[in-house]
Protein backbone atom coordinates (compact mmCIF):
# COMPACT_ATOMS: atom_id res chain seq x y z
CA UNK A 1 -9.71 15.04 2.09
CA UNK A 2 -9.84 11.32 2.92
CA UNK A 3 -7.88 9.49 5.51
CA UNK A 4 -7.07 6.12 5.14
CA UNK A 5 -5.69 4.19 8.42
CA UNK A 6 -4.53 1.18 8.56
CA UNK A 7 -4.07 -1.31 11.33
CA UNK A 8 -3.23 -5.24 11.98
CA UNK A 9 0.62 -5.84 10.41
CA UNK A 10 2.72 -7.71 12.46
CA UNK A 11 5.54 -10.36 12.48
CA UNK A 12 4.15 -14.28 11.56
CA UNK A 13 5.16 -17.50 10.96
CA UNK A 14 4.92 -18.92 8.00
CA UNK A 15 1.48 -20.85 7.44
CA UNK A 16 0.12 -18.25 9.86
CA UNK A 17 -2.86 -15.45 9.90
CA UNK A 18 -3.70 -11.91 10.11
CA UNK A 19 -5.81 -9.22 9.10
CA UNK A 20 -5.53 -5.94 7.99
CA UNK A 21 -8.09 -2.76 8.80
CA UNK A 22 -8.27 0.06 6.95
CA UNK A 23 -10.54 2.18 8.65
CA UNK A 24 -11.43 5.50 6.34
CA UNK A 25 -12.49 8.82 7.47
CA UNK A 26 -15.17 8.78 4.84
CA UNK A 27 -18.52 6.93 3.81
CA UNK A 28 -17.01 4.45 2.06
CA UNK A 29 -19.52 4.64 -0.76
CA UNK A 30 -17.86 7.73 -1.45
CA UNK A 31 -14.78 5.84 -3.00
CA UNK A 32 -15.77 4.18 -6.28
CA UNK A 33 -12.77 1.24 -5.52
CA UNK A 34 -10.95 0.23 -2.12
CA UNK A 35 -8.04 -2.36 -2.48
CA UNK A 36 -4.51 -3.49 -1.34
CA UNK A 37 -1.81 -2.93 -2.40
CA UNK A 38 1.95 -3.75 -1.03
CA UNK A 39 5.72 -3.03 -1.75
CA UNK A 40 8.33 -5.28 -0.76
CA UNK A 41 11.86 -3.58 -0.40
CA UNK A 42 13.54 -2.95 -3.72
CA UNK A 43 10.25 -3.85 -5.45
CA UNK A 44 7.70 -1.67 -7.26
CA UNK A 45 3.98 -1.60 -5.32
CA UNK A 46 1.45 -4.29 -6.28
CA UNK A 47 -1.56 -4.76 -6.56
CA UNK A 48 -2.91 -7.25 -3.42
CA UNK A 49 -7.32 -7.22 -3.60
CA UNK A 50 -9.21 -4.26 -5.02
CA UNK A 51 -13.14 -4.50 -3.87
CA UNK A 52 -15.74 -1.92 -5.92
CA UNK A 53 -18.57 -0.50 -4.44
CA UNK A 54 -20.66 -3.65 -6.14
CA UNK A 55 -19.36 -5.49 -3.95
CA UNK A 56 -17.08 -7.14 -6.80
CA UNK A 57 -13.54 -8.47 -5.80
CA UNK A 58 -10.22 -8.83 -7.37
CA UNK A 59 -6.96 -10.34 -6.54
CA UNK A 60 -3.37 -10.77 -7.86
CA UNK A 61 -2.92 -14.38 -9.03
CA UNK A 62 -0.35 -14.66 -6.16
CA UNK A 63 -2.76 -14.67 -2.80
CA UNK A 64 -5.77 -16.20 -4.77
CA UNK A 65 -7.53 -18.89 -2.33
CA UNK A 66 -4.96 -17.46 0.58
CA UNK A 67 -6.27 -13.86 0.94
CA UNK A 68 -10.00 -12.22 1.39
CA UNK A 69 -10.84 -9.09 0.92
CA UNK A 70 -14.11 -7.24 2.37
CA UNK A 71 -15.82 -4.17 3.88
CA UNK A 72 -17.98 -3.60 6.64
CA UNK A 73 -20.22 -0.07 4.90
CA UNK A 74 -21.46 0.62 8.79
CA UNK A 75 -17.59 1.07 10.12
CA UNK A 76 -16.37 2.37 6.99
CA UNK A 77 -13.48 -0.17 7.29
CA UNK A 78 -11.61 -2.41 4.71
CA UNK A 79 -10.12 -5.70 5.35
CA UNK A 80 -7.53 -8.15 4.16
CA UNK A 81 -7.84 -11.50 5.93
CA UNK A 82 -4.51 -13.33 4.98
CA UNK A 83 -3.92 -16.94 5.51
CA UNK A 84 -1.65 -19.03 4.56
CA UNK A 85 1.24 -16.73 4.52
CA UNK A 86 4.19 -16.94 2.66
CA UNK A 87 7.53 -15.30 3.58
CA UNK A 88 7.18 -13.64 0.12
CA UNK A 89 3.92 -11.83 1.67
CA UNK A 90 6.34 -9.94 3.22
CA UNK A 91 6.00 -6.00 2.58
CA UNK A 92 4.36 -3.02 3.55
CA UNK A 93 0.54 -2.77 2.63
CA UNK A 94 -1.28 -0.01 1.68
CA UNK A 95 -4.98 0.75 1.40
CA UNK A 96 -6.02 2.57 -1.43
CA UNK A 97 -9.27 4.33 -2.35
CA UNK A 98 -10.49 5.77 -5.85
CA UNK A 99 -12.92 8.88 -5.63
CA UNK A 100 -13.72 9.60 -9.53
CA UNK A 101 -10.03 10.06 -10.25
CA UNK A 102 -8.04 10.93 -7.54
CA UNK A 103 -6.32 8.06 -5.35
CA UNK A 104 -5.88 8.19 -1.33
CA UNK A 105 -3.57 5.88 0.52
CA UNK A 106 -2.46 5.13 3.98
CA UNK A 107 0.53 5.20 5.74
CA UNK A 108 0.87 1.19 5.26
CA UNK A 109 1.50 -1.20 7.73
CA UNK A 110 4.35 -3.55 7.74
CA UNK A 111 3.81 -7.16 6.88
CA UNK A 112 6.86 -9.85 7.83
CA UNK A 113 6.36 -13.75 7.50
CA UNK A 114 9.40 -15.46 8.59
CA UNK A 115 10.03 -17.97 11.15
């Protein structure tokens, strides 16, 4: 079983900064994919950065140039570093991992950009 953690949410201004952790219980070579996703209320979950174990990266069209996603292999740890926010950033965010076919998430960690 994998367990994803995550770590970092908060409340921020607009304009402002913060990153996520995902730290997993697991090699994270072990996961074929690691991304972000979120789910703002009433909404269906999105995708936010999905990173491969290429080291190739992917993001929705909506935090290009504002978000970065990346991995540290040695800490077995995801990140999201989010600038720029927006108060439509706002939601809870998952981390995600893909083993073959089966998907692991986290507990999320709530996200809120207002001023």
């Amino acid at each position: 079983q994998v367990r994803l953690v995550e770590s970092g949410g908060g409340l921020v201004q607009p304009g402002g900064s913060l990153r996520l952790s995902c730290a997993a219980s697991v090699r994270v070579f072990a996961l074929d994919v690691m991304g972000w996703y979120r789910q703002a209320p009433g909404k269906q979950r999105e995708l936010v950065a999905t990173f491969t174990n290429s080291g190739n990266t992917n993001y929705a069209d909506s935090v290009k140039g504002r978000f970065t996603i990346s991995r540290d292999n040695a800490k077995n740890t995801l990140y999201l570093q989010m600038n720029s926010l927006k108060p439509e950033d706002t939601a809870v965010y998952y981390c995600n991992g893909v083993s073959r076919t089966v998907n692991f998430w986290g507990q999320g960690t709530q996200v809120t950009v207002s001023s």
